[in-house]
C-alpha atoms as a PDB file:
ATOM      1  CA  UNK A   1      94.666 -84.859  91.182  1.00  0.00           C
ATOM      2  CA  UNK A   2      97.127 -84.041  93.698  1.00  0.00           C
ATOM      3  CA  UNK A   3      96.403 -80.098  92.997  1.00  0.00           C
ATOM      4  CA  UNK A   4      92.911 -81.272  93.406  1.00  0.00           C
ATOM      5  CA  UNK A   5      93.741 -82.640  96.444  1.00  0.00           C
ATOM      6  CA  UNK A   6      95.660 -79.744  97.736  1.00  0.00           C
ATOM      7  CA  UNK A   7      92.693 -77.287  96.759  1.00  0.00           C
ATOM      8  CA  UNK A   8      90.422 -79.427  98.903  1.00  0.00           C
ATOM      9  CA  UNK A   9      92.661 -79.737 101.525  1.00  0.00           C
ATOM     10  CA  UNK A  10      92.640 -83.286 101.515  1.00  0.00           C
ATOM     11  CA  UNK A  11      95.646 -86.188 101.243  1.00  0.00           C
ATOM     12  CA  UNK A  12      95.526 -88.341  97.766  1.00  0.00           C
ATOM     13  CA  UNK A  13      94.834 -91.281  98.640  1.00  0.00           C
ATOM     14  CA  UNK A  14      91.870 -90.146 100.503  1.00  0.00           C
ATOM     15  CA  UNK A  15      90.356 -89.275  97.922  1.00  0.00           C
ATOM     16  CA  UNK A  16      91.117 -91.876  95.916  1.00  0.00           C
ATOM     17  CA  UNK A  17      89.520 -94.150  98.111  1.00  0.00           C
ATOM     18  CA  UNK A  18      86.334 -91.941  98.492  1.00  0.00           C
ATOM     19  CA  UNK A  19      85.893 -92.124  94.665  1.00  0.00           C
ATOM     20  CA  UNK A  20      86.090 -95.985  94.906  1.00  0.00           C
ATOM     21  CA  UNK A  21      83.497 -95.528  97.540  1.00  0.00           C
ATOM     22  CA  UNK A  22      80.823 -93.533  95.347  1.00  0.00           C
ATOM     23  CA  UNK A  23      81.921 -95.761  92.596  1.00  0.00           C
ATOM     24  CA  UNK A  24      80.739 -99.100  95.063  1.00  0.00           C
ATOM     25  CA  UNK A  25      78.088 -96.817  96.283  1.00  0.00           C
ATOM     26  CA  UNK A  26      76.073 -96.332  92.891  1.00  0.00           C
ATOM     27  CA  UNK A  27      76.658 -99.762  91.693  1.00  0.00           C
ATOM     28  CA  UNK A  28      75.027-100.597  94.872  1.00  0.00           C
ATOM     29  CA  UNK A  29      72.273 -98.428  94.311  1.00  0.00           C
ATOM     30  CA  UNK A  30      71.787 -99.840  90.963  1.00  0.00           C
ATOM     31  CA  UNK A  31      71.904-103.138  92.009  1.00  0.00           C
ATOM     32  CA  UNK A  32      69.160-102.325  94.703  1.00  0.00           C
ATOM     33  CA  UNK A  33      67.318-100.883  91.848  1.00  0.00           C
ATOM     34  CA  UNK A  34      67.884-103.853  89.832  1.00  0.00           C
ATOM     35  CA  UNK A  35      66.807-106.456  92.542  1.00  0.00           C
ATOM     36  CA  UNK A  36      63.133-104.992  92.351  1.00  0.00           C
ATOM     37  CA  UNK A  37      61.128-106.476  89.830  1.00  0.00           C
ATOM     38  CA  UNK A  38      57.834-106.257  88.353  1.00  0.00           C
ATOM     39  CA  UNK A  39      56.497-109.722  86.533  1.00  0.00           C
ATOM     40  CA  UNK A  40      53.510-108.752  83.607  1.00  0.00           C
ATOM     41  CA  UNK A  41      51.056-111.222  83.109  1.00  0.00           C
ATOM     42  CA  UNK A  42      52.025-113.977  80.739  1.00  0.00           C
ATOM     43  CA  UNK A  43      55.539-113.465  81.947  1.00  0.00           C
ATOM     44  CA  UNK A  44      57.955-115.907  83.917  1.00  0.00           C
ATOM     45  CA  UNK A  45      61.502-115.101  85.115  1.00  0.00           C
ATOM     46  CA  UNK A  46      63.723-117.464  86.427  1.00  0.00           C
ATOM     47  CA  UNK A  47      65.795-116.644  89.348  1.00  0.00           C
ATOM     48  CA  UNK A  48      69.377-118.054  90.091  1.00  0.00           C
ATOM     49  CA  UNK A  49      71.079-117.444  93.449  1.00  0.00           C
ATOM     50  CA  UNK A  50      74.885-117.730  93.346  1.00  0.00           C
ATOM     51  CA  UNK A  51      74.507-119.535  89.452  1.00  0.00           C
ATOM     52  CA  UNK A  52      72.180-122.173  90.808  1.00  0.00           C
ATOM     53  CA  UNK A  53      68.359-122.095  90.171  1.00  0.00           C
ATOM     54  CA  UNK A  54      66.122-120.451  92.707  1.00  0.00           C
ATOM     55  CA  UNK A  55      62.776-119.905  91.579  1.00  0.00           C
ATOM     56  CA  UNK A  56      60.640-118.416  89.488  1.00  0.00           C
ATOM     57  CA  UNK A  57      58.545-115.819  89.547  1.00  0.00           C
ATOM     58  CA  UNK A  58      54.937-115.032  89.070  1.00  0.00           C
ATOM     59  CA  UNK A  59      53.241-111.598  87.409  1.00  0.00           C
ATOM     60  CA  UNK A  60      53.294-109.536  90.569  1.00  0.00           C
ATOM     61  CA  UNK A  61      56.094-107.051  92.290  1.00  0.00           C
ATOM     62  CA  UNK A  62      59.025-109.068  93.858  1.00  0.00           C
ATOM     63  CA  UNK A  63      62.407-107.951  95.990  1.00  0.00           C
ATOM     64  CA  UNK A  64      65.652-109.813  95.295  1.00  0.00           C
ATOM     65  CA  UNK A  65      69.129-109.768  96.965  1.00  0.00           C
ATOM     66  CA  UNK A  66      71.600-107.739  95.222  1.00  0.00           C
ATOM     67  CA  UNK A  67      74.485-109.505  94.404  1.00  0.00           C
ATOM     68  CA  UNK A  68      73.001-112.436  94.831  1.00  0.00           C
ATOM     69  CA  UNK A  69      70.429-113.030  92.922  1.00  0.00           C
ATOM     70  CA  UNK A  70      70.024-112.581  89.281  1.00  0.00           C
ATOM     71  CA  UNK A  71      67.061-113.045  86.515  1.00  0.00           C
ATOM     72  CA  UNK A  72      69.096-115.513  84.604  1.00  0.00           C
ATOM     73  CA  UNK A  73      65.791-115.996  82.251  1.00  0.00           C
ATOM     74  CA  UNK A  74      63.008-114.243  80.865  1.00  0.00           C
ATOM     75  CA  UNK A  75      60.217-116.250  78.998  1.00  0.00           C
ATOM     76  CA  UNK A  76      57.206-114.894  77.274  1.00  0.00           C
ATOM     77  CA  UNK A  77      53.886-117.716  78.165  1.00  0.00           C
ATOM     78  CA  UNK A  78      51.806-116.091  75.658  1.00  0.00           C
ATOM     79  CA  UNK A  79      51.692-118.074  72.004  1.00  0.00           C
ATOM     80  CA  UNK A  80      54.219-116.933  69.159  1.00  0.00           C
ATOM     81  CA  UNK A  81      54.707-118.014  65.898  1.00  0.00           C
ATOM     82  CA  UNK A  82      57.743-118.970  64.176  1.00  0.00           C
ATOM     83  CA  UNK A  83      58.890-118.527  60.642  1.00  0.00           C
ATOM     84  CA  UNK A  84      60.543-121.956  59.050  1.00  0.00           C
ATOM     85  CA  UNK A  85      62.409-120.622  56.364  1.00  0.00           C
ATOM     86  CA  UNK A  86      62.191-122.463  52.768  1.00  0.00           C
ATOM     87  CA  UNK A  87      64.090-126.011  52.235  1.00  0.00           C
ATOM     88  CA  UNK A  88      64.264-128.105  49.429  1.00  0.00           C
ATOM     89  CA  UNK A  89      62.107-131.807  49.996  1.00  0.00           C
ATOM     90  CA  UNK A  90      62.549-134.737  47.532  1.00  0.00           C
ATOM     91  CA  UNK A  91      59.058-136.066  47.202  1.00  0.00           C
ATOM     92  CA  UNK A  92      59.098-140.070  46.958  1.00  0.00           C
ATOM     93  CA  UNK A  93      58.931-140.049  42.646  1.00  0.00           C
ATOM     94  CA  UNK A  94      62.420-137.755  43.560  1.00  0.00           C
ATOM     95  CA  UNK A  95      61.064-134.313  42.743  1.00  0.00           C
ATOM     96  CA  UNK A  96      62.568-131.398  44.276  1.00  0.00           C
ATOM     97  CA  UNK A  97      60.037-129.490  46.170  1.00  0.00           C
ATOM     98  CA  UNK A  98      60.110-125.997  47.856  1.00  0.00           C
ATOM     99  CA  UNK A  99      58.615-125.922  50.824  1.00  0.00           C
ATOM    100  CA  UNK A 100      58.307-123.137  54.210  1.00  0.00           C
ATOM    101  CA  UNK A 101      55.799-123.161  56.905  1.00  0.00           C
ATOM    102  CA  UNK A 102      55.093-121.249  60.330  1.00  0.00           C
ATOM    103  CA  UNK A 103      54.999-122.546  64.015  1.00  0.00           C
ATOM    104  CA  UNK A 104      52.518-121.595  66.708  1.00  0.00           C
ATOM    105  CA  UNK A 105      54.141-122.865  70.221  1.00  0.00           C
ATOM    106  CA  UNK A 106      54.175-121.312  73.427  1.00  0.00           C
ATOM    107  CA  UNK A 107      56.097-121.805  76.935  1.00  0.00           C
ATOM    108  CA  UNK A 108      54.647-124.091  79.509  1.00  0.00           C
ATOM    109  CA  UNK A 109      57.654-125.005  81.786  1.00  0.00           C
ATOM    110  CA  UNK A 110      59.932-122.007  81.771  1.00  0.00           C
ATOM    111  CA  UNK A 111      62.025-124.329  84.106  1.00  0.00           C
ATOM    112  CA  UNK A 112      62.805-126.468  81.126  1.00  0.00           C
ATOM    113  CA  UNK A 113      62.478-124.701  78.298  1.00  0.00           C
ATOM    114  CA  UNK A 114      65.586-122.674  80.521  1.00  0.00           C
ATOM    115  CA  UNK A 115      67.982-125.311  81.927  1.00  0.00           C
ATOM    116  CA  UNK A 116      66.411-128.417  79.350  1.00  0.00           C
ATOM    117  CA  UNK A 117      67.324-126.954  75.810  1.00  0.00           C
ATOM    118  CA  UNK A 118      70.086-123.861  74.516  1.00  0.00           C
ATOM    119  CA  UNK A 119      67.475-122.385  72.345  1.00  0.00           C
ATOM    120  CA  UNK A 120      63.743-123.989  71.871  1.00  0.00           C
ATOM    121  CA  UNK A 121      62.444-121.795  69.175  1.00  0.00           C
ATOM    122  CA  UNK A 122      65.845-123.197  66.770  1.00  0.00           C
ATOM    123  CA  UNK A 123      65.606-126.141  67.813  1.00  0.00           C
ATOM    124  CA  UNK A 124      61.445-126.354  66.831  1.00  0.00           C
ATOM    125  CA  UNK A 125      62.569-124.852  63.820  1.00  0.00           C
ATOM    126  CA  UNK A 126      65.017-127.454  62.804  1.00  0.00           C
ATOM    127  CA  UNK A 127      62.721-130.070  64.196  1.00  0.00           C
ATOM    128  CA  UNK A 128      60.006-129.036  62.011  1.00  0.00           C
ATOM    129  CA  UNK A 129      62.190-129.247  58.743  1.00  0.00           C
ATOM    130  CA  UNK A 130      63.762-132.413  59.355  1.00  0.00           C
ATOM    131  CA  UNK A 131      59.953-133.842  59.907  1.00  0.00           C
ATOM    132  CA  UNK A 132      58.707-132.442  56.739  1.00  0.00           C
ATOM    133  CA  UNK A 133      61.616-133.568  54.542  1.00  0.00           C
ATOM    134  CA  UNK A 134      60.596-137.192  56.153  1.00  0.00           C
ATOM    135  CA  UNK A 135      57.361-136.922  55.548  1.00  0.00           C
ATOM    136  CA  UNK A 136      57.474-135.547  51.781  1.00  0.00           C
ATOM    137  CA  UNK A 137      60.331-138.135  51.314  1.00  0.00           C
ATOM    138  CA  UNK A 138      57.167-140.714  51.790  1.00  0.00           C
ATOM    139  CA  UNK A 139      54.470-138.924  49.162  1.00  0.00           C
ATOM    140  CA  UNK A 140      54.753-138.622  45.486  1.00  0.00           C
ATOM    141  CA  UNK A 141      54.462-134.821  44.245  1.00  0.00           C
ATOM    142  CA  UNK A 142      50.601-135.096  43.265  1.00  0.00           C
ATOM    143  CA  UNK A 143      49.595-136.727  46.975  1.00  0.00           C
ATOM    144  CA  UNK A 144      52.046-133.243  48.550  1.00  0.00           C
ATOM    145  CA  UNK A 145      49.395-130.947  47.406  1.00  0.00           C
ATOM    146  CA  UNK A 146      46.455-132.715  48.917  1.00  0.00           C
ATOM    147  CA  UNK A 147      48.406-134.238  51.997  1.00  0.00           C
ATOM    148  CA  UNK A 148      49.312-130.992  53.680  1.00  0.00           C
ATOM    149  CA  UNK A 149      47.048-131.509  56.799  1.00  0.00           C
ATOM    150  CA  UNK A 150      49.025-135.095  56.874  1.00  0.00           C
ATOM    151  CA  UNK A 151      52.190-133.088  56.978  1.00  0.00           C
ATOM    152  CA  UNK A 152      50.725-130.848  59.304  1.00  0.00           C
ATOM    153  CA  UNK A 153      49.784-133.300  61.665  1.00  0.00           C
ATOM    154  CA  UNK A 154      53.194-135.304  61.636  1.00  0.00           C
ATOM    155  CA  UNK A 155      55.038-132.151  62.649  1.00  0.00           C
ATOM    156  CA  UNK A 156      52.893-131.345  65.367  1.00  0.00           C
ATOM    157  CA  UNK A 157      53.339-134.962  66.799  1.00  0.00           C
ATOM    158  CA  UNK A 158      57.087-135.056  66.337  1.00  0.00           C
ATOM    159  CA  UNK A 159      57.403-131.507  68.210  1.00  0.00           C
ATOM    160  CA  UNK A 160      54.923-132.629  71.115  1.00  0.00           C
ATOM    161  CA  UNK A 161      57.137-135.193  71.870  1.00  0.00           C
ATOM    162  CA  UNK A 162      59.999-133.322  71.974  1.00  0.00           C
ATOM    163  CA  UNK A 163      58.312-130.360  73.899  1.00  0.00           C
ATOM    164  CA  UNK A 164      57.446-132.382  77.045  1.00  0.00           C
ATOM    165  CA  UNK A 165      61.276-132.084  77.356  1.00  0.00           C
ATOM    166  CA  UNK A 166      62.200-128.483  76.381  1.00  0.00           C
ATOM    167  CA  UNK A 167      58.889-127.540  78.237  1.00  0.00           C
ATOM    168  CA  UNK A 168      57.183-126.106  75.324  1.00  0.00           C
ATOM    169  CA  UNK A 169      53.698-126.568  73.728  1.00  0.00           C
ATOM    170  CA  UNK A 170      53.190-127.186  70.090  1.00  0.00           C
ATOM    171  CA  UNK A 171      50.279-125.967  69.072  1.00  0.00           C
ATOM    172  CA  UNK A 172      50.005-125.926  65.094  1.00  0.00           C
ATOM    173  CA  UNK A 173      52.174-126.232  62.013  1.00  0.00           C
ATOM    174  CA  UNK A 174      50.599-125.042  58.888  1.00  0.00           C
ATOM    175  CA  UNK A 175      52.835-125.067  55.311  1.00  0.00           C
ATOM    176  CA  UNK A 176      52.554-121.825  53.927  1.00  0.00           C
ATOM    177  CA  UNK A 177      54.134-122.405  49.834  1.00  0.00           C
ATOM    178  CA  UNK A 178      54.991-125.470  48.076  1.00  0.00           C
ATOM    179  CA  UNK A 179      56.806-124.535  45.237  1.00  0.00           C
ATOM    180  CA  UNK A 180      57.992-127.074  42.626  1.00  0.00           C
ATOM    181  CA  UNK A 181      60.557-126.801  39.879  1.00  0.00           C
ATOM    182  CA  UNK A 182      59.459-124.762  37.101  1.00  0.00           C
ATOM    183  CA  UNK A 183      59.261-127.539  34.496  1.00  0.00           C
ATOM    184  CA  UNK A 184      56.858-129.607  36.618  1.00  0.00           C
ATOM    185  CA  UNK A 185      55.011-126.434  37.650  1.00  0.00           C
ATOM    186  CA  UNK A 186      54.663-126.319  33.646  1.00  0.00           C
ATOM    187  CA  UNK A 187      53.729-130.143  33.370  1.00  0.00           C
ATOM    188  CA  UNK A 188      51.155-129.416  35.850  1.00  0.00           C
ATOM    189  CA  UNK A 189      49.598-126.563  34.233  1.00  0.00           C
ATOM    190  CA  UNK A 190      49.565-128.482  30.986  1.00  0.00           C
ATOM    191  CA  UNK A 191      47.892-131.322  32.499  1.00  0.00           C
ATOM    192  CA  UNK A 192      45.339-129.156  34.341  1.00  0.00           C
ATOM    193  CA  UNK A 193      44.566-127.791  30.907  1.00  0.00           C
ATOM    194  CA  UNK A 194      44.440-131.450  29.652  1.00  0.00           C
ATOM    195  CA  UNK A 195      41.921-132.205  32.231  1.00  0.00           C
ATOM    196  CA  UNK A 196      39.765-128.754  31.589  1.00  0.00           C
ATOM    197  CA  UNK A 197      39.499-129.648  27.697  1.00  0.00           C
ATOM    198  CA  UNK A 198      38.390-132.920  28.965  1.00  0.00           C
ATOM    199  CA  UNK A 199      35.543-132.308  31.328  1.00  0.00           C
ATOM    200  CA  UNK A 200      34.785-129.568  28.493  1.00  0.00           C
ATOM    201  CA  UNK A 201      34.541-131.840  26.268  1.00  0.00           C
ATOM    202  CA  UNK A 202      32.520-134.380  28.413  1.00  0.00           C
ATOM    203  CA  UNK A 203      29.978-131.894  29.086  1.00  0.00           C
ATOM    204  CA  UNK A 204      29.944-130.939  25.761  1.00  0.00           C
ATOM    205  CA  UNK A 205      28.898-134.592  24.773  1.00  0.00           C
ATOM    206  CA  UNK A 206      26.972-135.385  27.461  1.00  0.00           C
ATOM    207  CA  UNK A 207      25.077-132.279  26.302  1.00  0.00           C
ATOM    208  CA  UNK A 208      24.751-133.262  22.759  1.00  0.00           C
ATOM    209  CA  UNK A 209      23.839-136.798  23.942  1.00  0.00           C
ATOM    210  CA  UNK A 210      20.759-135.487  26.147  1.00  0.00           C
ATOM    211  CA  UNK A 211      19.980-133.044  23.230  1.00  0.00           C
ATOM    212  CA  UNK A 212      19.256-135.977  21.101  1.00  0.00           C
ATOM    213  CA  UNK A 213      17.305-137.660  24.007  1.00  0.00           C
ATOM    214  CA  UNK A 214      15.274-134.969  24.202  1.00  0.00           C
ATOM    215  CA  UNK A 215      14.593-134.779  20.771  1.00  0.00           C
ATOM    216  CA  UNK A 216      14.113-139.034  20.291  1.00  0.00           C
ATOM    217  CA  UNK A 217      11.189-138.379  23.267  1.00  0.00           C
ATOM    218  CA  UNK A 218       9.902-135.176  21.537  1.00  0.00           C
ATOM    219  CA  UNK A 219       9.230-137.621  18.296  1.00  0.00           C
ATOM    220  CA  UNK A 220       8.256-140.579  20.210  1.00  0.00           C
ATOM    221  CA  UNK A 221       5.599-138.632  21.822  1.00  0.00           C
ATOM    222  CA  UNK A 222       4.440-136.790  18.751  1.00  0.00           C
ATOM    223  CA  UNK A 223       4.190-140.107  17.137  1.00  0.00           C
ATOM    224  CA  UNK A 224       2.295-141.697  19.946  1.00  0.00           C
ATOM    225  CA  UNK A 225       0.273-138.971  19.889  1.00  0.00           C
ATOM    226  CA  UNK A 226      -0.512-139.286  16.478  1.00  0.00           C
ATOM    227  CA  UNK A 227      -1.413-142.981  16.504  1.00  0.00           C
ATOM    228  CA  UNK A 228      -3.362-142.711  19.383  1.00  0.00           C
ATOM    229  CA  UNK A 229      -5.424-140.026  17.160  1.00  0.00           C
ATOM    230  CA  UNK A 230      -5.435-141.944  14.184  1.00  0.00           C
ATOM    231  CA  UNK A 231      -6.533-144.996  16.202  1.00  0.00           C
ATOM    232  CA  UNK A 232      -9.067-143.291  17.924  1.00  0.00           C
ATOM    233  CA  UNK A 233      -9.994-141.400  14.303  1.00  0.00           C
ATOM    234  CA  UNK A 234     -10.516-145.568  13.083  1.00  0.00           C
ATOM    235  CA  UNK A 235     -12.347-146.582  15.882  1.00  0.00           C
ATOM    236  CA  UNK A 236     -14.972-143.417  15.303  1.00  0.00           C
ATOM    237  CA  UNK A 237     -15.471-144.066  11.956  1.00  0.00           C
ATOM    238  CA  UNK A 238     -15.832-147.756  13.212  1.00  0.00           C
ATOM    239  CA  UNK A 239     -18.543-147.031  15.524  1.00  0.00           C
ATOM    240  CA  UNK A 240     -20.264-144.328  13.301  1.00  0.00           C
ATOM    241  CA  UNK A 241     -20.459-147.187  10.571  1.00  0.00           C
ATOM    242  CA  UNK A 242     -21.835-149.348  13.156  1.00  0.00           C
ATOM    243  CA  UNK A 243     -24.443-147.735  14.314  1.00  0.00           C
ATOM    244  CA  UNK A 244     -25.093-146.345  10.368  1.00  0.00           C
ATOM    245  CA  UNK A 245     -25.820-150.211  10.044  1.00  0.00           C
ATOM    246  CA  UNK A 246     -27.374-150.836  13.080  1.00  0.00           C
ATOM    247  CA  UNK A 247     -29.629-147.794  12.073  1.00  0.00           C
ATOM    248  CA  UNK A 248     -30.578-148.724   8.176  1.00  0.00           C
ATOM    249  CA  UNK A 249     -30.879-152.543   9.651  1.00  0.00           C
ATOM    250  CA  UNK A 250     -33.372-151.250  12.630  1.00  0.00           C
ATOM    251  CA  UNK A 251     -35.368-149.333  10.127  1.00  0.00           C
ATOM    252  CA  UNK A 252     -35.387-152.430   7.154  1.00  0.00           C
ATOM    253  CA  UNK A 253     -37.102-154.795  10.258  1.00  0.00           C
ATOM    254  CA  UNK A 254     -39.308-152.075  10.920  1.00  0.00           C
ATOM    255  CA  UNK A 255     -40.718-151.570   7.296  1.00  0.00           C
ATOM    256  CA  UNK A 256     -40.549-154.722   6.748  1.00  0.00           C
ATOM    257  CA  UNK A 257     -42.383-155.455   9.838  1.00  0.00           C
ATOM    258  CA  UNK A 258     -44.839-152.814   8.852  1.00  0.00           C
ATOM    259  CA  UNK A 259     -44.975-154.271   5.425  1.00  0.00           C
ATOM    260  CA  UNK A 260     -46.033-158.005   6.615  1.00  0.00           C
ATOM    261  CA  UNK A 261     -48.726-156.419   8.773  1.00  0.00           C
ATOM    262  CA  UNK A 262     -50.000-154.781   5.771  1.00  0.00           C
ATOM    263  CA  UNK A 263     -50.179-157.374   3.493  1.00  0.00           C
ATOM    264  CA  UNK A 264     -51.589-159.783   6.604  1.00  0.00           C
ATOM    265  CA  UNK A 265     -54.302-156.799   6.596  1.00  0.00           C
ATOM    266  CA  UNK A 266     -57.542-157.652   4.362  1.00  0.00           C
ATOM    267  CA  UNK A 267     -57.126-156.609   1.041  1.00  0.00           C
ATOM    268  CA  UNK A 268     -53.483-156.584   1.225  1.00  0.00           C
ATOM    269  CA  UNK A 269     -52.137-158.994  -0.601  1.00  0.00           C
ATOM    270  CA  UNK A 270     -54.352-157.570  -3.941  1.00  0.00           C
ATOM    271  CA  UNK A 271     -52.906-154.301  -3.439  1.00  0.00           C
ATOM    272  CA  UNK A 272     -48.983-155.395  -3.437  1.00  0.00           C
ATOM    273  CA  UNK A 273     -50.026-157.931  -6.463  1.00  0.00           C
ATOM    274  CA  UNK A 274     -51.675-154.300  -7.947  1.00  0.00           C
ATOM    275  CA  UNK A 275     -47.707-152.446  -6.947  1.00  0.00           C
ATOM    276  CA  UNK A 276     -45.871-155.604  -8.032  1.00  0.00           C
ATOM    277  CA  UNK A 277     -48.071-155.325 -11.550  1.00  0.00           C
ATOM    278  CA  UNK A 278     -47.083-152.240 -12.411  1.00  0.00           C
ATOM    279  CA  UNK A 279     -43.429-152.135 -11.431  1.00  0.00           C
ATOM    280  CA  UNK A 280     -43.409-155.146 -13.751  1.00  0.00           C
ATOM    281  CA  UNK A 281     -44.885-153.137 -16.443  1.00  0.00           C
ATOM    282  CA  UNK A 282     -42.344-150.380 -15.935  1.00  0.00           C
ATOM    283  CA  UNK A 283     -39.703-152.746 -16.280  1.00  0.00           C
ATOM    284  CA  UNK A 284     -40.950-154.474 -19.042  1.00  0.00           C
ATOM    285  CA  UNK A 285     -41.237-150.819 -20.875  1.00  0.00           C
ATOM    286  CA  UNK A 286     -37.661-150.242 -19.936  1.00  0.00           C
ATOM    287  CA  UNK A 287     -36.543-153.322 -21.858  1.00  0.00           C
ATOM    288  CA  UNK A 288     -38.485-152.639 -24.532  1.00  0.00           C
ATOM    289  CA  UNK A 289     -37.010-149.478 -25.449  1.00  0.00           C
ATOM    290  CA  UNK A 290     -33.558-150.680 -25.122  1.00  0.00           C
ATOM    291  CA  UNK A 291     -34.399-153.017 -27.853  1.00  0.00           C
ATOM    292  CA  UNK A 292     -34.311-155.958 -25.829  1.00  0.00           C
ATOM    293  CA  UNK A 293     -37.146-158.839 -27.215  1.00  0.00           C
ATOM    294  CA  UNK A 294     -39.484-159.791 -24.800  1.00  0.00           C
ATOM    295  CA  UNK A 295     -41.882-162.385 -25.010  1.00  0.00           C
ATOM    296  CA  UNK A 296     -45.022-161.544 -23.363  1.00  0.00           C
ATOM    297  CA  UNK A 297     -48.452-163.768 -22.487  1.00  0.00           C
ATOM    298  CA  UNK A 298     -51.264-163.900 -24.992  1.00  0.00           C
ATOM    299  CA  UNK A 299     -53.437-162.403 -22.001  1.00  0.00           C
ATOM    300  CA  UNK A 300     -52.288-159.386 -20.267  1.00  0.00           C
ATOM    301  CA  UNK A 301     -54.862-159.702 -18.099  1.00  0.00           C
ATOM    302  CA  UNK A 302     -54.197-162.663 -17.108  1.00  0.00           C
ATOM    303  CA  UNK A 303     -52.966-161.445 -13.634  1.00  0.00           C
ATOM    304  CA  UNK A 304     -52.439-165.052 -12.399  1.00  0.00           C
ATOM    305  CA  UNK A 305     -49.391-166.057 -14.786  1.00  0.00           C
ATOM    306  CA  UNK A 306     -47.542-163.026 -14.542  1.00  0.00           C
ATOM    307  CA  UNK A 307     -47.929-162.893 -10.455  1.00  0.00           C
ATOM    308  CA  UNK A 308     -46.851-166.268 -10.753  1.00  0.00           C
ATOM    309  CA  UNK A 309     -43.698-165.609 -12.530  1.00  0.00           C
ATOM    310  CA  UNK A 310     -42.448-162.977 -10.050  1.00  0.00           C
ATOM    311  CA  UNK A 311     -43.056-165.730  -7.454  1.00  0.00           C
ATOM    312  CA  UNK A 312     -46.290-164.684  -5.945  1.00  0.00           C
ATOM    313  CA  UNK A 313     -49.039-167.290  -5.791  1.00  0.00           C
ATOM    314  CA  UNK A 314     -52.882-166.075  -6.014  1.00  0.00           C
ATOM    315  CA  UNK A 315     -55.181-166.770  -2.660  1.00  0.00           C
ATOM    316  CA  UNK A 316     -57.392-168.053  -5.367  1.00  0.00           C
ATOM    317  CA  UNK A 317     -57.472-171.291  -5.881  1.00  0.00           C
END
């Protein structure tokens, strides 16, 4: 240096003291760069003067003191999620359970989630697991599967709570795996097997049963059927015999009717004694050549007797 010095004509410690100079000189420059800053939108910085809180600042362009102050804090308003990594749960029937989820939060007091907690997003974290190992401490395994919105829910109440102080927002929890030991997750298979032979077989019967209902009704209506036919068959015949009656009756009245007025008639009555006479003789000849005896009146002629014994009486007196 001090040939350096001699070259430029200039005494050591002067130059010495002019590199401490440009040395000052850009660190002021870069602290004057450094004291300019541009906010983005969802964006908050917080701004301490001498190590005590100043402000904060808003998306826009903004000039600070070098030296002075300092951007102590940078916080992202917009929503993030954040993994919860897997943790064993005893469920209340003491089953080891598996479990991870995610949380949505987001900053809404940079302020406090700054100065009022070291680290919000851990501490949500370990928030979140200690509320689901309570929670799942309370269920038995089967209720876990179908309780998750319960879980869900708890978590998002314990965290509100505690966000009003670390100045965070807790918007969701959701449970992403439950994973139980293998031998349950075998029981459970088993037993949802067990319950698909079951409702097989249920539908199986209930199949069968309707089957045979359909077939009772099938014959129950083929039988009605066929008794109403055979009834109505009866009641046809019934009628057709009636009126076959009513017919043969209506025609007897009427020859006989027609008969009376004949034989009322002048002349009748000689004429039916005349047909009465010779039906007798044909009947008499019939018995005669079976070999019957028959005892007959001295006088054939003798119309009178014979009319008498067939029951007619002469209109001669």
């Amino acid at each position: 240096m001090n040939e350096v010095a001699k070259q430029l004509g200039a005494n050591p410690f002067e130059m010495f003291a002019m590199v401490i100079w440009g040395i000052l000189f850009l660190i002021f420059i870069i602290k004057l760069f450094q004291s300019i800053r541009l906010v983005a939108t969802k964006q908050a910085y917080i701004v301490e003067r001498l190590g005590k809180y100043h402000g904060t600042l808003e998306p826009g362009f903004h000039a600070l003191i070098p030296f002075i102050d300092k951007v102590a804090y940078i916080h992202d308003l917009k929503e993030e999620s954040i993994d919860v990594p897997p943790q064993e749960c005893f469920s209340r029937d003491e089953v080891n359970i598996e479990v991870d989820g995610v949380i949505y939060i987001s900053v809404v007091d940079p302020v406090k989630a700054s100065y009022g907690i070291t680290d919000y997003r851990f501490a949500a974290m370990q928030l979140a697991q200690t509320t689901t190992r309570s929670v799942i401490g309370t269920l038995d395994l089967d209720r876990t599967f179908e309780e998750r919105d319960v879980i869900s829910a708890k978590v998002v109440e314990v965290l509100d709570k505690a966000g009003e102080t670390w100045g965070i927002r807790v918007h969701r929890y959701e449970i992403k795996n439950l994973t139980p030991p293998e031998t349950v997750k075998n029981a459970m298979e088993m037993q949802v097997n067990a319950e698909r032979n079951r409702r097989a077989l249920l539908a199986k019967s209930e199949g069968d049963k309707q089957s045979k209902i359909n077939r009772s009704e099938g014959v129950k209506a083929e039988m009605i059927n066929w008794s109403e036919g055979e009834m109505q068959r009866q009641i046809n015949e019934a009628e057709g015999k009636a009126e076959e009656i009513l017919t043969i009756a209506k025609a007897t009245a009427d020859s006989i009717s027609k008969m009376a007025k004949a034989i009322s008639a002048p002349g009748g009555q000689n004429a039916l004694r005349v047909q009465l006479g010779e039906r007798y003789l044909k009947q008499l000849k019939g018995l005669s050549t079976k070999g019957t005896k028959v005892v007959l009146p001295g006088n054939l002629m003798d119309f009178e007797y014979w009319m008498n014994s067939v029951g007619l009486q002469s209109d001669k007196k």
